[in-house]
PDB file of N, CA and C in Angstrom:
ATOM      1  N   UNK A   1       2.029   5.019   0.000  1.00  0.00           N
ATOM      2  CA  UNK A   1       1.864   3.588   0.094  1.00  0.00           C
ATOM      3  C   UNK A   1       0.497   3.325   0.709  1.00  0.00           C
ATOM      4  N   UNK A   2      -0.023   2.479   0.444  1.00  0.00           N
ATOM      5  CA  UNK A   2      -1.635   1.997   0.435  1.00  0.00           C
ATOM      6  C   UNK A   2      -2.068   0.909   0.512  1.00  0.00           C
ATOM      7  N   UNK A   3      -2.830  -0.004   0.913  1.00  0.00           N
ATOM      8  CA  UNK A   3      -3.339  -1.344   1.046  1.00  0.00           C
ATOM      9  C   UNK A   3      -4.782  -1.374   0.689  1.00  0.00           C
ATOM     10  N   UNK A   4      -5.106  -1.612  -0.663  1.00  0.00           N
ATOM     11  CA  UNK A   4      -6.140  -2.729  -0.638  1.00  0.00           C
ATOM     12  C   UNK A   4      -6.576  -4.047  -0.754  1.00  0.00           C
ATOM     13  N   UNK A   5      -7.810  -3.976  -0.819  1.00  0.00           N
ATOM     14  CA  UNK A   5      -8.228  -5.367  -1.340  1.00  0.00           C
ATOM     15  C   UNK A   5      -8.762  -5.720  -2.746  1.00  0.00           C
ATOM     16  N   UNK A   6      -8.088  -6.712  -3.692  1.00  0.00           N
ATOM     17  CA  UNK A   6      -8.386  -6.662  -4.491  1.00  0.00           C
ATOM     18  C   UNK A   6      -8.875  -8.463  -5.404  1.00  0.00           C
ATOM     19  N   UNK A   7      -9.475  -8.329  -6.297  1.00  0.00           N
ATOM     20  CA  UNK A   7      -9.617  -9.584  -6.470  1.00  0.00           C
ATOM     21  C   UNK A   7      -8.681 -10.224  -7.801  1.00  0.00           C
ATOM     22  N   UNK A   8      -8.006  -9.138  -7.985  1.00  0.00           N
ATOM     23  CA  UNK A   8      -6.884  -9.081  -9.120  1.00  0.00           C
ATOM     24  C   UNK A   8      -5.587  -9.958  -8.917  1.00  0.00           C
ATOM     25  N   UNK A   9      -5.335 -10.194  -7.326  1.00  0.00           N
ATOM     26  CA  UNK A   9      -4.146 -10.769  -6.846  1.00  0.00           C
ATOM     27  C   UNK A   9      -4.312 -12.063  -7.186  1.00  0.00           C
ATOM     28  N   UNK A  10      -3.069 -13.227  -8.072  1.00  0.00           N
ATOM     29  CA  UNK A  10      -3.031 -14.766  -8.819  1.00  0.00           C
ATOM     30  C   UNK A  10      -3.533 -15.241  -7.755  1.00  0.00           C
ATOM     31  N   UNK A  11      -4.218 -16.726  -7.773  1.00  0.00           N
ATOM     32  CA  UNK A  11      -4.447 -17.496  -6.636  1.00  0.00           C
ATOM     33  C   UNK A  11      -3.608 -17.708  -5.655  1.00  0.00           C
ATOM     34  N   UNK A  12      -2.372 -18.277  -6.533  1.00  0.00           N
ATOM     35  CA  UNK A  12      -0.953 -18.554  -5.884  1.00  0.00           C
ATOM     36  C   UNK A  12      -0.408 -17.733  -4.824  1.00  0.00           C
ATOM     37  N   UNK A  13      -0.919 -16.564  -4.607  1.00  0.00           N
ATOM     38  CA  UNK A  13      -0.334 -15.449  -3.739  1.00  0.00           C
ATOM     39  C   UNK A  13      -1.657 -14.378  -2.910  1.00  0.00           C
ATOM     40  N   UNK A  14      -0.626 -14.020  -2.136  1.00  0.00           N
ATOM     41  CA  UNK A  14      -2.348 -13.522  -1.362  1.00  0.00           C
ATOM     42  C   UNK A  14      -1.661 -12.174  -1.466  1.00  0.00           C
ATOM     43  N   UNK A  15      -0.566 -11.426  -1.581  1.00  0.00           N
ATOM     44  CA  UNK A  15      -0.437  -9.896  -1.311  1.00  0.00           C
ATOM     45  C   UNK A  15       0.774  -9.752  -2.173  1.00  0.00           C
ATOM     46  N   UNK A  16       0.547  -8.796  -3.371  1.00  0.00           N
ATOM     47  CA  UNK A  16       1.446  -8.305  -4.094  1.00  0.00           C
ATOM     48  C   UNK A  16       1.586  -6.821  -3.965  1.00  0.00           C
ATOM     49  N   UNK A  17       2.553  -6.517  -4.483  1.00  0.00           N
ATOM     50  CA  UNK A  17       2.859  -4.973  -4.204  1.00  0.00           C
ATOM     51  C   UNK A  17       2.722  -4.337  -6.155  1.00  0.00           C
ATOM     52  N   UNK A  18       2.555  -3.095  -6.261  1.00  0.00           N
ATOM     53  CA  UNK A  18       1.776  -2.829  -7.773  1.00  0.00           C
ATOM     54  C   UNK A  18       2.377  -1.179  -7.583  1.00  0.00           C
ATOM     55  N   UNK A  19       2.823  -0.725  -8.526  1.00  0.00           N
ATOM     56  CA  UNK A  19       3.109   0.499  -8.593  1.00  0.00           C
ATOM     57  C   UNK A  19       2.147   1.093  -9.754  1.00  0.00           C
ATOM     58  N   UNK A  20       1.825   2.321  -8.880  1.00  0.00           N
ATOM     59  CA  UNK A  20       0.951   3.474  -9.709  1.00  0.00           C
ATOM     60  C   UNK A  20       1.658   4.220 -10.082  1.00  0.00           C
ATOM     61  N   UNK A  21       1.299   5.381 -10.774  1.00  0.00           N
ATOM     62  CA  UNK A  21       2.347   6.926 -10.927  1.00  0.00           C
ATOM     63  C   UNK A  21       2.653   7.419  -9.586  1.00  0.00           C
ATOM     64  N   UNK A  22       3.771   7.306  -9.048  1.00  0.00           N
ATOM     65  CA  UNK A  22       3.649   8.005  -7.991  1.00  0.00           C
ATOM     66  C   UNK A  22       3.440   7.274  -6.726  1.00  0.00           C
ATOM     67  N   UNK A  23       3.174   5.943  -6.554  1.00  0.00           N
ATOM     68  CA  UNK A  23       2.910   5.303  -5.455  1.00  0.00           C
ATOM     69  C   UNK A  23       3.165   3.679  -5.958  1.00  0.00           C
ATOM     70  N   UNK A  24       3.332   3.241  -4.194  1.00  0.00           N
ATOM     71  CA  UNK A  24       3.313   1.821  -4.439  1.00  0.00           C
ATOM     72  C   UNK A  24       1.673   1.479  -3.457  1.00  0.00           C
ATOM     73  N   UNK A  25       1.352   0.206  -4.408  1.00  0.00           N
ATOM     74  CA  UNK A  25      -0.110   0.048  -3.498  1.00  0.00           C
ATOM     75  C   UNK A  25       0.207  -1.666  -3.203  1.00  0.00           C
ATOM     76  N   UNK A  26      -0.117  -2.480  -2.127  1.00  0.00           N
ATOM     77  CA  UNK A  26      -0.165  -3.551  -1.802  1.00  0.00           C
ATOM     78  C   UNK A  26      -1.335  -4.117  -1.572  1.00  0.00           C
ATOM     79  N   UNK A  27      -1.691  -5.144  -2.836  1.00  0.00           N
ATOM     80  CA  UNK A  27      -3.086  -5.764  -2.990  1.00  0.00           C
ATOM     81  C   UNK A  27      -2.833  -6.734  -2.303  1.00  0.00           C
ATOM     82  N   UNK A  28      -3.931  -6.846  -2.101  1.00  0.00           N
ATOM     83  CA  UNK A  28      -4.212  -7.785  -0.790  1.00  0.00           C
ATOM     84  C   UNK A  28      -5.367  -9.294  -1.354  1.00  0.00           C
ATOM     85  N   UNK A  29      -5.211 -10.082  -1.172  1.00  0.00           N
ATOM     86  CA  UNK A  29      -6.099 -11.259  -1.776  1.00  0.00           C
ATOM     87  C   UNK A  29      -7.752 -10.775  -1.426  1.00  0.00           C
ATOM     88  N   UNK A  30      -8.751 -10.620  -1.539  1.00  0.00           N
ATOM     89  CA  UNK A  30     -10.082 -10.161  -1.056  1.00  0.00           C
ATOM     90  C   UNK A  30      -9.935 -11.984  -0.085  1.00  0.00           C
ATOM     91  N   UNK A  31     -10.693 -11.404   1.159  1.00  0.00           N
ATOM     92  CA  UNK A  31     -10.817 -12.884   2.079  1.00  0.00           C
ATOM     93  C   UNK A  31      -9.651 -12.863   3.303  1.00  0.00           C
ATOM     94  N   UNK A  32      -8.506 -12.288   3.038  1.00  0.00           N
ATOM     95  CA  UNK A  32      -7.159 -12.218   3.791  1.00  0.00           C
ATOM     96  C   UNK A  32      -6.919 -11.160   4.272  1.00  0.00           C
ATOM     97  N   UNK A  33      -7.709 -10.321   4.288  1.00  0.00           N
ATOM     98  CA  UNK A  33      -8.062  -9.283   5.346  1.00  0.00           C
ATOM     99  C   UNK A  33      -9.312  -8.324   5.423  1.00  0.00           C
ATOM    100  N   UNK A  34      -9.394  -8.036   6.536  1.00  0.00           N
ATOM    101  CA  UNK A  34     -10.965  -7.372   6.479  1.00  0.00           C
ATOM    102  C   UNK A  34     -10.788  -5.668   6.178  1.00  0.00           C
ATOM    103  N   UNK A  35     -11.878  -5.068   5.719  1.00  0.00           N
ATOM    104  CA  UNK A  35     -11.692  -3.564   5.573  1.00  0.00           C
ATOM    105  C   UNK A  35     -11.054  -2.914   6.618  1.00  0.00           C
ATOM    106  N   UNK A  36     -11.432  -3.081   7.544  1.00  0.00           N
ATOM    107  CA  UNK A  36     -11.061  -2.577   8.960  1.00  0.00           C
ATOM    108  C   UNK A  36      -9.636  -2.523   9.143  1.00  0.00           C
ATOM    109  N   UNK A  37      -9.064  -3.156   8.885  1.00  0.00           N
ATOM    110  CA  UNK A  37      -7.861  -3.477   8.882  1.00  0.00           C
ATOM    111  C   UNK A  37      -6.882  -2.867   7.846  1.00  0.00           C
ATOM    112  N   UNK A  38      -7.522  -2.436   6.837  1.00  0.00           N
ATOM    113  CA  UNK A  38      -6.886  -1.386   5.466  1.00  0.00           C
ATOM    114  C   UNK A  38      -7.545  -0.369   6.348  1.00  0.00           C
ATOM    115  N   UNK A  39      -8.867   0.016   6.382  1.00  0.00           N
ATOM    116  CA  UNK A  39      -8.548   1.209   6.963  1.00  0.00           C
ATOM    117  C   UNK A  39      -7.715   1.712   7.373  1.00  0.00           C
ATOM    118  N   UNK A  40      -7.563   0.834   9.073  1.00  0.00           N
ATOM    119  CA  UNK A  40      -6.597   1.380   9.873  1.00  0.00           C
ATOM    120  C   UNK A  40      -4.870   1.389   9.288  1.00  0.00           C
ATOM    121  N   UNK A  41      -4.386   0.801   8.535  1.00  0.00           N
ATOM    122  CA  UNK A  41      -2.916   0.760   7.822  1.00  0.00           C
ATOM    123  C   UNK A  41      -3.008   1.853   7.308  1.00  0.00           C
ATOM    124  N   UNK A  42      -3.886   2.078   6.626  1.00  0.00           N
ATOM    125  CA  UNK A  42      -3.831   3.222   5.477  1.00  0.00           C
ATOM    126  C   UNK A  42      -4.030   4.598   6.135  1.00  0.00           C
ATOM    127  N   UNK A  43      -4.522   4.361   7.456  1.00  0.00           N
ATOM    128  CA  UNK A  43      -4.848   5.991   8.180  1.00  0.00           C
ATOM    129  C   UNK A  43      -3.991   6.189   9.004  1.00  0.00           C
ATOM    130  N   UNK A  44      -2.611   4.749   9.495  1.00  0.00           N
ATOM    131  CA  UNK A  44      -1.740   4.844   9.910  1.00  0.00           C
ATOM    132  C   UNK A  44      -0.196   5.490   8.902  1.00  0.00           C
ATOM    133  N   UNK A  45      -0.454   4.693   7.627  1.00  0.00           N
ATOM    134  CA  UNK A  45       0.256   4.994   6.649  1.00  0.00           C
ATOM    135  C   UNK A  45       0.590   7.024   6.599  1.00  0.00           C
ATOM    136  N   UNK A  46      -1.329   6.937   6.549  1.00  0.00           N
ATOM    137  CA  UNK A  46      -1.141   8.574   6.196  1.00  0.00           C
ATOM    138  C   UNK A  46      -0.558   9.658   7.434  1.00  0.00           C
ATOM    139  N   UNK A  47      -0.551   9.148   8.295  1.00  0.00           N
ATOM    140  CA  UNK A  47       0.045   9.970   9.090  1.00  0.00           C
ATOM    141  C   UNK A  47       1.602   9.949   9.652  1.00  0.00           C
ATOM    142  N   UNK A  48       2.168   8.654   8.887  1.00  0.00           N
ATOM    143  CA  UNK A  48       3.526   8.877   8.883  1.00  0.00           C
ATOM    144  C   UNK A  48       3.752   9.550   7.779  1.00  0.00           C
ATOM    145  N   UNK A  49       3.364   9.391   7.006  1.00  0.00           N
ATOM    146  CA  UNK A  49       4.014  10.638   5.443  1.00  0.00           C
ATOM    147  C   UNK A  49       3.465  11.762   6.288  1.00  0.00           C
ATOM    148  N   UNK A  50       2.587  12.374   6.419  1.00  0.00           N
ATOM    149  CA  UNK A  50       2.295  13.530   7.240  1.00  0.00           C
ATOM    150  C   UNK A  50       2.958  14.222   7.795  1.00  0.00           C
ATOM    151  N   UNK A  51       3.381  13.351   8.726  1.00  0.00           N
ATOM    152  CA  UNK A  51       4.323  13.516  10.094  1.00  0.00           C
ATOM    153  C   UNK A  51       6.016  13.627   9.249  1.00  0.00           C
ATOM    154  N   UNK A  52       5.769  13.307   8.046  1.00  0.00           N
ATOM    155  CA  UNK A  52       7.444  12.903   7.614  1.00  0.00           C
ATOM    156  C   UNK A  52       8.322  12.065   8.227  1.00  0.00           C
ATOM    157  N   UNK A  53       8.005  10.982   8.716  1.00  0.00           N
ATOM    158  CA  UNK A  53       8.238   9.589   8.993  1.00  0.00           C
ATOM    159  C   UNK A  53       8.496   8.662   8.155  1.00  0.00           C
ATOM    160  N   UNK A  54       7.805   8.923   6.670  1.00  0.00           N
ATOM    161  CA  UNK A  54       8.246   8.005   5.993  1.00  0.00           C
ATOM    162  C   UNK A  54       8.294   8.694   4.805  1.00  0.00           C
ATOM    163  N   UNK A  55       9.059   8.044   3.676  1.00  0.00           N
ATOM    164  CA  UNK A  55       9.075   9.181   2.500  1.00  0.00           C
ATOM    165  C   UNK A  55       9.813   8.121   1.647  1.00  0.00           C
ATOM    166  N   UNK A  56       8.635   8.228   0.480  1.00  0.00           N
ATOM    167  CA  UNK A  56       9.124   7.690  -0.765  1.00  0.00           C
ATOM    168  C   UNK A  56      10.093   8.118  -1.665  1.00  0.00           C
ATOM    169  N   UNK A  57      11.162   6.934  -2.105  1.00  0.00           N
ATOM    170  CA  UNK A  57      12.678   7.764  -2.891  1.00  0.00           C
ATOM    171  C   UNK A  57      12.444   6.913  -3.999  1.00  0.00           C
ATOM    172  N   UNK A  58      12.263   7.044  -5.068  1.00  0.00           N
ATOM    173  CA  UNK A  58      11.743   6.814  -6.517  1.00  0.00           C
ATOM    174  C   UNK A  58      13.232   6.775  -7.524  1.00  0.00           C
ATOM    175  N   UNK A  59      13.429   5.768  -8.215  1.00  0.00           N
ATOM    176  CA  UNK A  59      15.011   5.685  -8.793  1.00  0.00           C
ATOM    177  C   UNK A  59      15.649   7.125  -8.881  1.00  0.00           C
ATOM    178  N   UNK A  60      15.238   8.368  -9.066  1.00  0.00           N
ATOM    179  CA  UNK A  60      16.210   9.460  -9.655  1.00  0.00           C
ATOM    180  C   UNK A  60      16.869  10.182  -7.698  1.00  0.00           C
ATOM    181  N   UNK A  61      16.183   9.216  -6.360  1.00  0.00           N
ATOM    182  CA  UNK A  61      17.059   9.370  -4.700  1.00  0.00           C
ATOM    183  C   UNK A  61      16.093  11.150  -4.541  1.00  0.00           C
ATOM    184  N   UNK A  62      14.791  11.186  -5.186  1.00  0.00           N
ATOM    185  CA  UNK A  62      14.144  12.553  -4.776  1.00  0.00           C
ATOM    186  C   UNK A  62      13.159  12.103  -4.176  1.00  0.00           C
ATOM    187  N   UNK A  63      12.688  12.671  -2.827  1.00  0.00           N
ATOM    188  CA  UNK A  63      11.983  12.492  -2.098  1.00  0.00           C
ATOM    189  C   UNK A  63      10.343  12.953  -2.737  1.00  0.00           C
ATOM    190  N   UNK A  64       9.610  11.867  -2.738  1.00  0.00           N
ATOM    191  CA  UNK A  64       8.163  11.934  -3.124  1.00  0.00           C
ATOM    192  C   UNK A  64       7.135  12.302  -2.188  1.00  0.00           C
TER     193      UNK A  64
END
């Protein structure tokens, strides 16, 4: 799981969630948050999967 910023997100909404192969990513409106701030989620993010704190279960209940 991942946070950027993107300029792809409708006006109407400032943060959608978007699945890749393999991941979910949460776009973020560009303006509604600063880099700094994905950084730090995303370097927080990575160290709970790391740590095995958090763990993605994908429809077939197998840990990603």
């Amino acid at each position: 799981m991942t946070v950027e910023i993107s300029d792809l997100v409708p006006v109407d909404q400032i943060v959608v969630a978007a699945e890749r192969p393999g991941a979910l990513v949460w776009l973020v409106r560009r303006g509604h948050i600063t880099q700094r701030c994905v950084d730090e989620v995303n370097a927080e993010n990575a160290t709970l999967f790391r740590e095995g704190l958090w763990r993605q279960h994908w429809g077939d209940d197998s840990p990603e």
